[in-house]
Protein backbone atom coordinates (compact mmCIF):
# COMPACT_ATOMS: atom_id res chain seq x y z
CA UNK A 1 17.37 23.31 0.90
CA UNK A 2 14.33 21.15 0.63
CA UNK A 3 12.55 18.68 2.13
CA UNK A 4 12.67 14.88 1.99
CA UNK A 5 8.67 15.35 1.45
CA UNK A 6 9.06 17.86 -1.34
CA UNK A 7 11.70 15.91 -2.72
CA UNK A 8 9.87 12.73 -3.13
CA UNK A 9 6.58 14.33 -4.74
CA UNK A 10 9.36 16.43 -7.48
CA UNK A 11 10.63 13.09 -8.03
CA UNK A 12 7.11 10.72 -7.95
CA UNK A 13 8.24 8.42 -5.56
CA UNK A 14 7.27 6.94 -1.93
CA UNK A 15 8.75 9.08 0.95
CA UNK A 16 9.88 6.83 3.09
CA UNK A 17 11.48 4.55 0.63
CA UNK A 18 13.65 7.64 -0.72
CA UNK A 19 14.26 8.28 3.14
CA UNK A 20 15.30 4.81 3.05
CA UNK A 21 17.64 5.23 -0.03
CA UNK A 22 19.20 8.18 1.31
CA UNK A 23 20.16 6.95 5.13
CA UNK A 24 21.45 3.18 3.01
CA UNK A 25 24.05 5.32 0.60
CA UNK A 26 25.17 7.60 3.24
CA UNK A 27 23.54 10.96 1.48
CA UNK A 28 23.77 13.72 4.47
CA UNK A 29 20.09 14.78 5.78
CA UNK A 30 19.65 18.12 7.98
CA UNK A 31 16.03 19.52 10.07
CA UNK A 32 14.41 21.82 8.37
CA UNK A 33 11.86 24.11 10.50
CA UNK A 34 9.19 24.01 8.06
CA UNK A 35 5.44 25.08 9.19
CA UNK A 36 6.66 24.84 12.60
CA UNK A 37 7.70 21.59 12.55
CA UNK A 38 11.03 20.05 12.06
CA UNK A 39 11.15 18.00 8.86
CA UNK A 40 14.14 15.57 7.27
CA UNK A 41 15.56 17.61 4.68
CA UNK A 42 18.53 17.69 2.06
CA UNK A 43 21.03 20.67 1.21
CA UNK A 44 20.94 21.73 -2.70
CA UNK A 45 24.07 19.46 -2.92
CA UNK A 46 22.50 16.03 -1.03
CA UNK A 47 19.31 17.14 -3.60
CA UNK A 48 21.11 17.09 -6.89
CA UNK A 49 22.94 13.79 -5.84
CA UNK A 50 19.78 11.95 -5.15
CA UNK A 51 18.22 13.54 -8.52
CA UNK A 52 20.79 11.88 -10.24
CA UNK A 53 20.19 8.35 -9.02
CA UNK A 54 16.36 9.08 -10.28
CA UNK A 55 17.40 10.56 -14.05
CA UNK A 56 16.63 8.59 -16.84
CA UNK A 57 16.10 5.24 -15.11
CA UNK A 58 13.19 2.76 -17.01
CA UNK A 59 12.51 0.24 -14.59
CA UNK A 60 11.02 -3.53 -15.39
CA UNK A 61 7.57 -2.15 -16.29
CA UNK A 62 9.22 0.28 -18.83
CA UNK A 63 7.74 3.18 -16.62
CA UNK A 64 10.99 5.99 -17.53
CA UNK A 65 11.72 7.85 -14.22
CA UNK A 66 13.23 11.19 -15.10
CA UNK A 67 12.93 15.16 -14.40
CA UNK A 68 9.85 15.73 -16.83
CA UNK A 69 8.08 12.41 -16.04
CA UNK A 70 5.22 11.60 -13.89
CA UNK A 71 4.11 8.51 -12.98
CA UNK A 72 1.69 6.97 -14.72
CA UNK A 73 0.44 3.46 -13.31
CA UNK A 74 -3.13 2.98 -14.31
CA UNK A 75 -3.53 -0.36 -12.99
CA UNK A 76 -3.10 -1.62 -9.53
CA UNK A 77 -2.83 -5.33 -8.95
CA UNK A 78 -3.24 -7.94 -6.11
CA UNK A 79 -1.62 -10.90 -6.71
CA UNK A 80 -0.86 -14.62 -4.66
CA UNK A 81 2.97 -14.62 -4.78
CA UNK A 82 3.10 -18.31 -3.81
CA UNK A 83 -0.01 -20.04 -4.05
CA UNK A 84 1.47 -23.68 -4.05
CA UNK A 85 3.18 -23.06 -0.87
CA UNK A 86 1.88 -19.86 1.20
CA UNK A 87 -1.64 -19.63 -0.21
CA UNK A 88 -1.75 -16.63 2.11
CA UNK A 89 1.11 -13.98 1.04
CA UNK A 90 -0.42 -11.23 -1.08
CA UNK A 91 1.47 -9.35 -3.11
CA UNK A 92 -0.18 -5.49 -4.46
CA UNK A 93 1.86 -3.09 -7.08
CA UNK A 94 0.99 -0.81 -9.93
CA UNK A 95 1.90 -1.20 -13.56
CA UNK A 96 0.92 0.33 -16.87
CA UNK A 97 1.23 -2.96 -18.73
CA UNK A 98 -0.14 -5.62 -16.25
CA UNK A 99 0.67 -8.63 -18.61
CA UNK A 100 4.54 -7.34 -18.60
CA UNK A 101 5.04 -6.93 -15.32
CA UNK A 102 3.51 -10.31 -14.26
CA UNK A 103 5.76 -11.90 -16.78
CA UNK A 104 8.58 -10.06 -14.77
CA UNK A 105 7.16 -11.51 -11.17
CA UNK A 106 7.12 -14.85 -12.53
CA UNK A 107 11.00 -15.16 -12.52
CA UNK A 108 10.93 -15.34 -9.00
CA UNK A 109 7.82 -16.27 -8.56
CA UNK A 110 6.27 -18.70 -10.99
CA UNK A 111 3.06 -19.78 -9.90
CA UNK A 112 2.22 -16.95 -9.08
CA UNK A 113 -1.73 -16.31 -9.25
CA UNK A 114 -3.19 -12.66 -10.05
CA UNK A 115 -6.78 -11.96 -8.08
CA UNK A 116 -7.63 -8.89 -8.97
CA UNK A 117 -6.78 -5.78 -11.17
CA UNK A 118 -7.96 -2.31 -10.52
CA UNK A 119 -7.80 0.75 -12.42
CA UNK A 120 -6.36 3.03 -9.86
CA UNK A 121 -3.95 5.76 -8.98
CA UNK A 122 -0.62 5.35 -6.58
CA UNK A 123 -2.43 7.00 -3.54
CA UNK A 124 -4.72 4.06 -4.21
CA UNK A 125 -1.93 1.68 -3.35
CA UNK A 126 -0.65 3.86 -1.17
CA UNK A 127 -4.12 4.08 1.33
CA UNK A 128 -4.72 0.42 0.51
CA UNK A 129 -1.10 -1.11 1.69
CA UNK A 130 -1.70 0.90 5.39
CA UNK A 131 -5.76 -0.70 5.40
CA UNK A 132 -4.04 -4.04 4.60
CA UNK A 133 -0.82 -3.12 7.49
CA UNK A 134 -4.21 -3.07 9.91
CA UNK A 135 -5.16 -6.48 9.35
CA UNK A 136 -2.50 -8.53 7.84
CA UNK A 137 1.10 -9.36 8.50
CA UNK A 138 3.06 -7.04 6.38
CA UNK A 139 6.44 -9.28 4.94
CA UNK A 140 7.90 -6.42 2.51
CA UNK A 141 7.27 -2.70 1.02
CA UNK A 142 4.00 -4.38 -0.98
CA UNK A 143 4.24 -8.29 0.45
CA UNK A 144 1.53 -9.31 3.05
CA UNK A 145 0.75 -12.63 4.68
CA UNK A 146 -2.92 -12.39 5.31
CA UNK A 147 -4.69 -14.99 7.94
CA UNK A 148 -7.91 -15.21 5.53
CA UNK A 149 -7.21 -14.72 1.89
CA UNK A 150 -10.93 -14.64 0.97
CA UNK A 151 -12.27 -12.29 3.60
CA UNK A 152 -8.70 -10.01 2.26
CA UNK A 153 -10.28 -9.91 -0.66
CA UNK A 154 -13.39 -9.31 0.45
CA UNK A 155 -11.81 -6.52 2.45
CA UNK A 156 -9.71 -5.20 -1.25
CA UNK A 157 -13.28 -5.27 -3.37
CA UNK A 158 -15.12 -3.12 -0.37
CA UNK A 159 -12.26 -0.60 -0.42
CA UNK A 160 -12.30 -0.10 -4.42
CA UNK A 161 -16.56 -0.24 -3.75
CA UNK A 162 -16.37 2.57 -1.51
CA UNK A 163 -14.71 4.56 -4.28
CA UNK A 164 -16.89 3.07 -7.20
CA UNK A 165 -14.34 1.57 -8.51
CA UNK A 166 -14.82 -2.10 -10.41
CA UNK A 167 -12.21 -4.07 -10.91
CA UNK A 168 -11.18 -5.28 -14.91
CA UNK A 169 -10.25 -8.78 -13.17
CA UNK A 170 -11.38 -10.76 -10.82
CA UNK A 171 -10.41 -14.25 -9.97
């Protein structure tokens, strides 16, 4: 047995989007009493199925998911999905290889304008998308419509100040 928690750290990914995973494909989930408290949790069995789905997968960035891999995203990036027509909607991910993965984004969303890039770690994106959820309209897993795009930007440089971090890009 182990936790839905334990099982996203093993396997470097969000909680709640593996929670999400597993309740979409049907994967049984049981309580687990864990530090007094009752936790989401999978048998060995559930476990081993969801490793699987995780083993050996390279996704767009070429970032290879597997048992003895950690996630290494050095770069997070905020960028206007559609500047032409929602000048608003902000768009924030990691990548190792910036240039590649905005050359993926661009097949869906072409005009597509990048506004900053930080050198940062996932629970940098992670604190930064729940700052953003407190101010902005949040439209997907990383999407936000914000109602000043400036003073969101504003907002994205003080939070990377605060941890003295400069960005490589700004626009």
């Amino acid at each position: 047995m182990i936790t839905l928690l334990e099982l996203a750290g093993e396997l470097s990914t969000d909680s709640s989007t593996l929670r999400k995973r597993i309740r979409n494909r049907g994967v049984p989930t049981i309580k687990i009493k864990h530090a007094n408290r009752l936790k989401l949790g999978l048998s060995g069995e559930s476990a081993s199925t969801v490793r699987s789905w995780y083993k050996d997968i390279v996704d767009a960035g070429e970032n290879q998911r597997g048992s003895d891999f950690h996630y290494k995203a050095n770069s997070l990036y905020v960028i206007q999905t559609t500047p032409d027509t929602k000048p608003e909607r902000i768009k924030i991910g990691m990548a190792t290889n910036v240039e590649q993965r905005m050359s993926c984004h661009r097949c869906s969303s072409p005009t597509l304008v990048v506004r900053r890039i930080f050198p940062a770690d996932v629970s940098h994106e992670t604190i930064l998308k729940k700052h953003l959820c407190s101010h902005a309209a949040q439209v997907g897993e990383e999407v936000f419509d914000v109602a000043n795009l400036d003073a969101s930007l504003a907002r994205i440089d003080a939070f990377f100040c605060f941890l003295d971090i400069v960005p490589t890009f700004k626009r």
